[in-house]
C-alpha atoms as a PDB file:
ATOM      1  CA  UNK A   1       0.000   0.000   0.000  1.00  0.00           C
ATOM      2  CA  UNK A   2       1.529   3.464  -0.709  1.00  0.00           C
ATOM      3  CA  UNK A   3       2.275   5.869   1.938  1.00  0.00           C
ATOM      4  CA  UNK A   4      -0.464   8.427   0.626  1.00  0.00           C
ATOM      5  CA  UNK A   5      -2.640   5.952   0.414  1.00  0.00           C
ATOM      6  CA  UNK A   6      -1.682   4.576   4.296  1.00  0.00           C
ATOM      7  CA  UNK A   7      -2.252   8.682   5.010  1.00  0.00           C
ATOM      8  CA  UNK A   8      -5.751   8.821   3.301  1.00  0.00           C
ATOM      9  CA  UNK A   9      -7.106   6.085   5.514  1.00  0.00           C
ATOM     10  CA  UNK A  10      -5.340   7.414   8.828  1.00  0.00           C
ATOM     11  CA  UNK A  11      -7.002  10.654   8.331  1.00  0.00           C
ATOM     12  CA  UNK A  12     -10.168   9.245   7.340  1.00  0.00           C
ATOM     13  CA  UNK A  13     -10.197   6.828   9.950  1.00  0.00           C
ATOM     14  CA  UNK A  14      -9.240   9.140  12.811  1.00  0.00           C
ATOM     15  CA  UNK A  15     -12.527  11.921  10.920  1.00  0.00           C
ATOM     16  CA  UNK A  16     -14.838   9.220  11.017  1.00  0.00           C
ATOM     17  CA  UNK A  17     -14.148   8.064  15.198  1.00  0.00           C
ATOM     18  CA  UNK A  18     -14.698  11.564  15.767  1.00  0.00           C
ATOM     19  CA  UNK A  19     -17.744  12.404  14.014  1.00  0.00           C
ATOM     20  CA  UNK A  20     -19.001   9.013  15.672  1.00  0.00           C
ATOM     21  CA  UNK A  21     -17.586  10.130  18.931  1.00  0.00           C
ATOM     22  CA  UNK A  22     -18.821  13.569  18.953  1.00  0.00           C
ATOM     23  CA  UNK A  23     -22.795  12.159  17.288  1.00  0.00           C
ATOM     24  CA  UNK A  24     -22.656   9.320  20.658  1.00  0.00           C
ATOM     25  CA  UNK A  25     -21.774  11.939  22.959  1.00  0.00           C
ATOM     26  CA  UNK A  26     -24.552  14.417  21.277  1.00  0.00           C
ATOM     27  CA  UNK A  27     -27.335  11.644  21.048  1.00  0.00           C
ATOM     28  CA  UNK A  28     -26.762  10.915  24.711  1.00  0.00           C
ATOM     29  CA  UNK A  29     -26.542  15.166  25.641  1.00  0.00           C
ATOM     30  CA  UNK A  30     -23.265  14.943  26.959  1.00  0.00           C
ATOM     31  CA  UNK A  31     -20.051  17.014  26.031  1.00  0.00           C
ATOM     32  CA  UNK A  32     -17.473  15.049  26.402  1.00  0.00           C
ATOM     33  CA  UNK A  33     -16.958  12.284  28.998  1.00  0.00           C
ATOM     34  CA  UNK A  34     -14.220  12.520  31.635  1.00  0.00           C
ATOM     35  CA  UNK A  35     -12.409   9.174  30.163  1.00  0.00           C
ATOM     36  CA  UNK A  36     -12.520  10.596  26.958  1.00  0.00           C
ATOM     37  CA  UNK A  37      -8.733  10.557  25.347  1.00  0.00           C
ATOM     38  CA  UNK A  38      -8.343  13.759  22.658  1.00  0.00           C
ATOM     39  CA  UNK A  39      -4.818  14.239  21.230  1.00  0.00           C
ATOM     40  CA  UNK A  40      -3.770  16.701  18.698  1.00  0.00           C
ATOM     41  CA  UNK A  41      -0.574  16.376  16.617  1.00  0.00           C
ATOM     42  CA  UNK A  42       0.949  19.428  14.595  1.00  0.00           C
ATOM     43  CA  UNK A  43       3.967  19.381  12.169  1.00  0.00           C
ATOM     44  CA  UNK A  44       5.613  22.851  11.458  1.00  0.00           C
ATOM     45  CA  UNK A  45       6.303  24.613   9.958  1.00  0.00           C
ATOM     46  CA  UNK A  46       3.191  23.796   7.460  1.00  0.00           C
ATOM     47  CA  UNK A  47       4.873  25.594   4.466  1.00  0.00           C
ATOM     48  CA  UNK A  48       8.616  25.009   3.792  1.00  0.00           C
ATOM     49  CA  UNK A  49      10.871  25.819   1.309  1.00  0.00           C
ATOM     50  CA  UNK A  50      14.238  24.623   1.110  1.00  0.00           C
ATOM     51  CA  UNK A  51      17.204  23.765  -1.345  1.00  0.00           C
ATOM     52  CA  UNK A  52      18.366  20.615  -2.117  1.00  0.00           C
ATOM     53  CA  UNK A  53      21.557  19.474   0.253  1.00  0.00           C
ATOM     54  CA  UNK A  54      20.116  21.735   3.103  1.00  0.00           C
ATOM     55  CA  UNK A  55      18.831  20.328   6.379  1.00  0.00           C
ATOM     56  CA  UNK A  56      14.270  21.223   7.562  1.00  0.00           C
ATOM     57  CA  UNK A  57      13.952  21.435  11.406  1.00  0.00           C
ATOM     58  CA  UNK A  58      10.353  19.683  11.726  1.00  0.00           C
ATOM     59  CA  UNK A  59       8.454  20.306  15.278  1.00  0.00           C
ATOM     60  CA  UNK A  60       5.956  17.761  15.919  1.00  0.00           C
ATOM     61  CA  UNK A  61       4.245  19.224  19.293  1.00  0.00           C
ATOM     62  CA  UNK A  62       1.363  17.014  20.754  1.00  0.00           C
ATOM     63  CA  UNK A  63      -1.131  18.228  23.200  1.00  0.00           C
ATOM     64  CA  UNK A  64      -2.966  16.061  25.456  1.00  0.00           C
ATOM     65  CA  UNK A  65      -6.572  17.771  25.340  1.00  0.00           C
ATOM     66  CA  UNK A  66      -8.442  14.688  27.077  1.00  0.00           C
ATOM     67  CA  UNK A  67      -9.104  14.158  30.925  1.00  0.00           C
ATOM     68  CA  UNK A  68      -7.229  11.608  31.498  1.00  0.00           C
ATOM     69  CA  UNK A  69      -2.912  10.732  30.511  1.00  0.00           C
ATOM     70  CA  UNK A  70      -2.459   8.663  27.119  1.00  0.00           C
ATOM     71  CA  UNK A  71      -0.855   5.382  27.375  1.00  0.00           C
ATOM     72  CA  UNK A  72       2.572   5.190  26.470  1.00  0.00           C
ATOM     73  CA  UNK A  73       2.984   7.169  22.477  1.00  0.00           C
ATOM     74  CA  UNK A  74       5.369   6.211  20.155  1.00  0.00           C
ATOM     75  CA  UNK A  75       5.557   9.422  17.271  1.00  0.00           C
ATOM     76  CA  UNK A  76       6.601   8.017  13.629  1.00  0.00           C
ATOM     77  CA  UNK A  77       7.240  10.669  10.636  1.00  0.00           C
ATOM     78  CA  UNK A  78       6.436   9.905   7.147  1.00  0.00           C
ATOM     79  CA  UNK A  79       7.182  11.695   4.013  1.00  0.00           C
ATOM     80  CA  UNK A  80       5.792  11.562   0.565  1.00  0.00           C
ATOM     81  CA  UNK A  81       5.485  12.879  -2.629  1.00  0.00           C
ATOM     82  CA  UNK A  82       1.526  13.741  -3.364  1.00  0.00           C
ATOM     83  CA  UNK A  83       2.574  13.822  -6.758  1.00  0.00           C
ATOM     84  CA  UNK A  84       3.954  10.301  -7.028  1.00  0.00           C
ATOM     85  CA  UNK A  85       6.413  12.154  -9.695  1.00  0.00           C
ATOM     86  CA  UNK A  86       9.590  11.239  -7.216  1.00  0.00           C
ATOM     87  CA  UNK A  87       9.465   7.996  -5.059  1.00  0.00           C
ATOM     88  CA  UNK A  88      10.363   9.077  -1.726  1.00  0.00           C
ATOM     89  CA  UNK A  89      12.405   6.706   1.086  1.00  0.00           C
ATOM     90  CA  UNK A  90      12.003   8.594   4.380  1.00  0.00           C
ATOM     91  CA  UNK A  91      14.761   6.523   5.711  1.00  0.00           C
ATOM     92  CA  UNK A  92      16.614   8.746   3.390  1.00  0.00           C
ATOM     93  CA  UNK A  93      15.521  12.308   4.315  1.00  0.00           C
ATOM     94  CA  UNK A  94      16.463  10.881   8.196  1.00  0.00           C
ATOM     95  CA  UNK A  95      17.995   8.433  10.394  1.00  0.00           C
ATOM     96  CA  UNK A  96      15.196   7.854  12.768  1.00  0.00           C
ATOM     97  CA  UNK A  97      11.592   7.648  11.658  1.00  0.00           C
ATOM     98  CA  UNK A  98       9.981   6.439  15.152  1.00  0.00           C
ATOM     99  CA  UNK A  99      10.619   8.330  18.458  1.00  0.00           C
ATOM    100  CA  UNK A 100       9.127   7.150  21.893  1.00  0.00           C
ATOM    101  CA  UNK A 101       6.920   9.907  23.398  1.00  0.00           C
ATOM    102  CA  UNK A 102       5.752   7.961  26.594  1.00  0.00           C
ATOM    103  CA  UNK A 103       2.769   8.991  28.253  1.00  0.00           C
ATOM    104  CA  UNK A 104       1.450  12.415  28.235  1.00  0.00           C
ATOM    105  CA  UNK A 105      -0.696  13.890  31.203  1.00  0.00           C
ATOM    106  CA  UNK A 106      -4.035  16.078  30.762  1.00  0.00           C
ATOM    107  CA  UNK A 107      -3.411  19.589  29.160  1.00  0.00           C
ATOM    108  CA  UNK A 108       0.225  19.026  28.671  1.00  0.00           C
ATOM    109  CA  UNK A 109       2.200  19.070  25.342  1.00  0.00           C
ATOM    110  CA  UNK A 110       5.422  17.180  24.227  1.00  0.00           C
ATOM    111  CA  UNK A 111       7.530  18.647  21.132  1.00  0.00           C
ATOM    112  CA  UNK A 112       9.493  16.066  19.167  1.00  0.00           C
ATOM    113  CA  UNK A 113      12.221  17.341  16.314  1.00  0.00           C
ATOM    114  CA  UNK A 114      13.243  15.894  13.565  1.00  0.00           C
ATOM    115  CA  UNK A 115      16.071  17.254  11.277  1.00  0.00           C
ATOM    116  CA  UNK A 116      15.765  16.255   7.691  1.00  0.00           C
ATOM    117  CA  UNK A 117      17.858  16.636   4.594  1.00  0.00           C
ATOM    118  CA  UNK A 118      15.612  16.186   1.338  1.00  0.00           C
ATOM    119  CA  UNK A 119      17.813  13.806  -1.162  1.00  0.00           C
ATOM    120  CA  UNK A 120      15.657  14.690  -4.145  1.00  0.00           C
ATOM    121  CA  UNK A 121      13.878  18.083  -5.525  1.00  0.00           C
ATOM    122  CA  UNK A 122      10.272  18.457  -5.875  1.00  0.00           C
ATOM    123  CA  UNK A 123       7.365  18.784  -3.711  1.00  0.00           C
ATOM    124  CA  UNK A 124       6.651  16.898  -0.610  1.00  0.00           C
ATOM    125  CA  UNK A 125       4.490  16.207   2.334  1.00  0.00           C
ATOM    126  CA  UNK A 126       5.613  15.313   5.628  1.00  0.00           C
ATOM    127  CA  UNK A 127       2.898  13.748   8.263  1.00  0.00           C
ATOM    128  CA  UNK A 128       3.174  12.327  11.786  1.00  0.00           C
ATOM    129  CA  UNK A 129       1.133   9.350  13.266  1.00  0.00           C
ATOM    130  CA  UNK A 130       0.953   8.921  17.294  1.00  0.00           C
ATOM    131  CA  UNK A 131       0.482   5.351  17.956  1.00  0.00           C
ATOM    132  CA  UNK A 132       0.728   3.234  21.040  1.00  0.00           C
ATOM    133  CA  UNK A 133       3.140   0.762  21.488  1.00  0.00           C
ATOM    134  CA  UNK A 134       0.403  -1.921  20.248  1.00  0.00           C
ATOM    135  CA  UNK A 135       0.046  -0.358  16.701  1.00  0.00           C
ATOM    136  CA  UNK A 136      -3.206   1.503  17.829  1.00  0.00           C
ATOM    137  CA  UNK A 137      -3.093   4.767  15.968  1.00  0.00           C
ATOM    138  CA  UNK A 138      -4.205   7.574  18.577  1.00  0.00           C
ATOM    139  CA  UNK A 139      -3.769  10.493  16.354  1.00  0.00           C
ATOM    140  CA  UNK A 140      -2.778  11.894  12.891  1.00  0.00           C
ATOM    141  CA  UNK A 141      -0.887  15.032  12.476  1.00  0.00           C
ATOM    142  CA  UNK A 142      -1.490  17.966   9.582  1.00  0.00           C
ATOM    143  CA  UNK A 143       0.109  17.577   6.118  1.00  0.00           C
ATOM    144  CA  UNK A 144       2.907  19.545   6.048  1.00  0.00           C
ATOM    145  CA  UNK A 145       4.253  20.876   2.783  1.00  0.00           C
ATOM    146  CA  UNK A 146       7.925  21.131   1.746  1.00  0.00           C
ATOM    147  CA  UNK A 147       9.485  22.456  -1.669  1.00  0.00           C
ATOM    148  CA  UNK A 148      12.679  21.457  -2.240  1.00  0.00           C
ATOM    149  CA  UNK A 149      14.367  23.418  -4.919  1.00  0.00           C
ATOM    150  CA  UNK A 150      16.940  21.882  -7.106  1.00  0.00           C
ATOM    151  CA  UNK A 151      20.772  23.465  -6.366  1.00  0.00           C
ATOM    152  CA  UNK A 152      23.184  22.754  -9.263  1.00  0.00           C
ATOM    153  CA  UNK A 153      26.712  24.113  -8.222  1.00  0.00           C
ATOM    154  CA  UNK A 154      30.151  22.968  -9.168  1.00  0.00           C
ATOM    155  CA  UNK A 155      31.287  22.386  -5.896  1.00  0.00           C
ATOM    156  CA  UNK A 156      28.592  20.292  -3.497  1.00  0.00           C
ATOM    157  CA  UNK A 157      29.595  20.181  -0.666  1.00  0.00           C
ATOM    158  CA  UNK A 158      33.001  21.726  -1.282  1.00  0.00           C
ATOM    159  CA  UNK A 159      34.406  18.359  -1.885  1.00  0.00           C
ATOM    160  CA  UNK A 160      35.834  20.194  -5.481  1.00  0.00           C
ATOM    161  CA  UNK A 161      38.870  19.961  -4.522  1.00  0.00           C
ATOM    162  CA  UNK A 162      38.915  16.228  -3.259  1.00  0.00           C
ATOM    163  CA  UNK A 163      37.442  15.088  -7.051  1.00  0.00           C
ATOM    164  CA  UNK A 164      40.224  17.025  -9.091  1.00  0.00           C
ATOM    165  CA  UNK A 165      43.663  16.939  -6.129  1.00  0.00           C
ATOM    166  CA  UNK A 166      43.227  13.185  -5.451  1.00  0.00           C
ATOM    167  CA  UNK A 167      43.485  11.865  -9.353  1.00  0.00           C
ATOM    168  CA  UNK A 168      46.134  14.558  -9.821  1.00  0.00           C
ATOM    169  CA  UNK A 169      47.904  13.723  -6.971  1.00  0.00           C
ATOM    170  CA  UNK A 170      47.539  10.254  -8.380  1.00  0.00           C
ATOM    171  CA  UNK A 171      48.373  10.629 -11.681  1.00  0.00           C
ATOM    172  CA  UNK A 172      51.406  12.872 -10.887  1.00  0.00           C
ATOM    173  CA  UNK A 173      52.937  10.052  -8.573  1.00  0.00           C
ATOM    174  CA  UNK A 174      52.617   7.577 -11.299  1.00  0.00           C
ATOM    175  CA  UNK A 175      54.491  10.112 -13.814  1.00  0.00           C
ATOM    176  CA  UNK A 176      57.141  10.560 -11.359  1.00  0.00           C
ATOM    177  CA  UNK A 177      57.631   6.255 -10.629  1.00  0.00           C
ATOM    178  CA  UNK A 178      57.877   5.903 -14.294  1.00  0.00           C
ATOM    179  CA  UNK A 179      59.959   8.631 -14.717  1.00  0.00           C
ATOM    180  CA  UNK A 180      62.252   7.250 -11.842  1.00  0.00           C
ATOM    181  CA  UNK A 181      62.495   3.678 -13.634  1.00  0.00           C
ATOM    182  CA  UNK A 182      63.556   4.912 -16.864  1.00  0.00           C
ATOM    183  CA  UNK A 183      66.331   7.330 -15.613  1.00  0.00           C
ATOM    184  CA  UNK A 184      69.847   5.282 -15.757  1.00  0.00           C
ATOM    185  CA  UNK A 185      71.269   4.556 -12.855  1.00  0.00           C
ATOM    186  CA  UNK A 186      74.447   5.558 -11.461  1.00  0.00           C
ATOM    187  CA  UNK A 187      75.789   2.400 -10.981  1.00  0.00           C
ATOM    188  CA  UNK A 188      75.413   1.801 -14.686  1.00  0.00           C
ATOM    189  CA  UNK A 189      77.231   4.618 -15.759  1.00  0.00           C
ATOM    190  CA  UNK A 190      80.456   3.074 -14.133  1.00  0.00           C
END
């Protein structure tokens, strides 16, 4: 299943136990009960822009809204490309997908970071999932999106130097061994 696809369902899934949450709670002509978990997850920025070989700070920030703690959260972050014009390997963009959270009391908030580093230019969308430990998805973050512009230059990551010196350096000690073998010798001069 593709990760937009895996996104389309989260979000729908996590709309449609609302609407039947909050259409119980009004049939009965209650609020909200006191057991009642509600957890919000934001990614920002929403809007980025950045240039290819450049690193994103991403702040997930959850926020305990409910009565009662959540059981222990585990926070993964997913990235894809709407488009399906680039494929897209998260593992890629950064070195840890899944952070633990733990458990998060009433009316507090946890921020989680993530540093990426896009490998590819286009445009993206980067989404966090709360789960708990069990694979129960408690929450789906906002779809936040990121350009990444293409960056041609002739020296990436100034490693210009490395790609010309080395096979010069190289080449130069070859020139020089060869050199060395066909000078005569002084012994053979004698």
């Amino acid at each position: 299943m593709s990760r937009l696809a895996a996104l389309l369902i989260a979000l729908l899934t996590a709309a449609l136990l609302a609407i039947s949450g909050s259409a119980s709670a009004h049939a009965a002509g209650a609020t909200r009960s006191p057991g009642t978990r509600s957890i919000d997850v934001r990614v920002d920025p929403r809007d980025a822009s950045v240039k290819l070989g450049e690193t994103l700070p991403l702040h997930v920030t959850l926020t305990n809204n409910g009565a009662e703690a959540t059981p222990e959260l585990v926070l993964h972050l997913d990235v894809t490309d709407p488009t399906k014009s680039t494929s897209v390997d998260p593992e890629d963009w950064t070195s840890t997908l899944t952070k633990q959270v733990g458990a998060i009391p009433p009316g507090d908030t946890r921020v989680v970071e993530w540093i990426v580093q896009p490998i590819s230019s286009g445009d993206f969308v980067a989404y966090a999932v709360a789960l708990t430990p069990r694979s129960r998805t408690i929450a789906a973050s906002n779809a936040a999106t990121i350009r990444v512009e293409h960056q041609q230059t002739l020296n990436p990551h100034g490693i210009l130097g490395v790609a010309l010196g080395v096979p010069a350096a190289l080449g130069a000690l070859l020139l020089v061994q060869q050199w060395m073998a066909r000078r005569p010798r002084n012994s053979d001069q004698r």
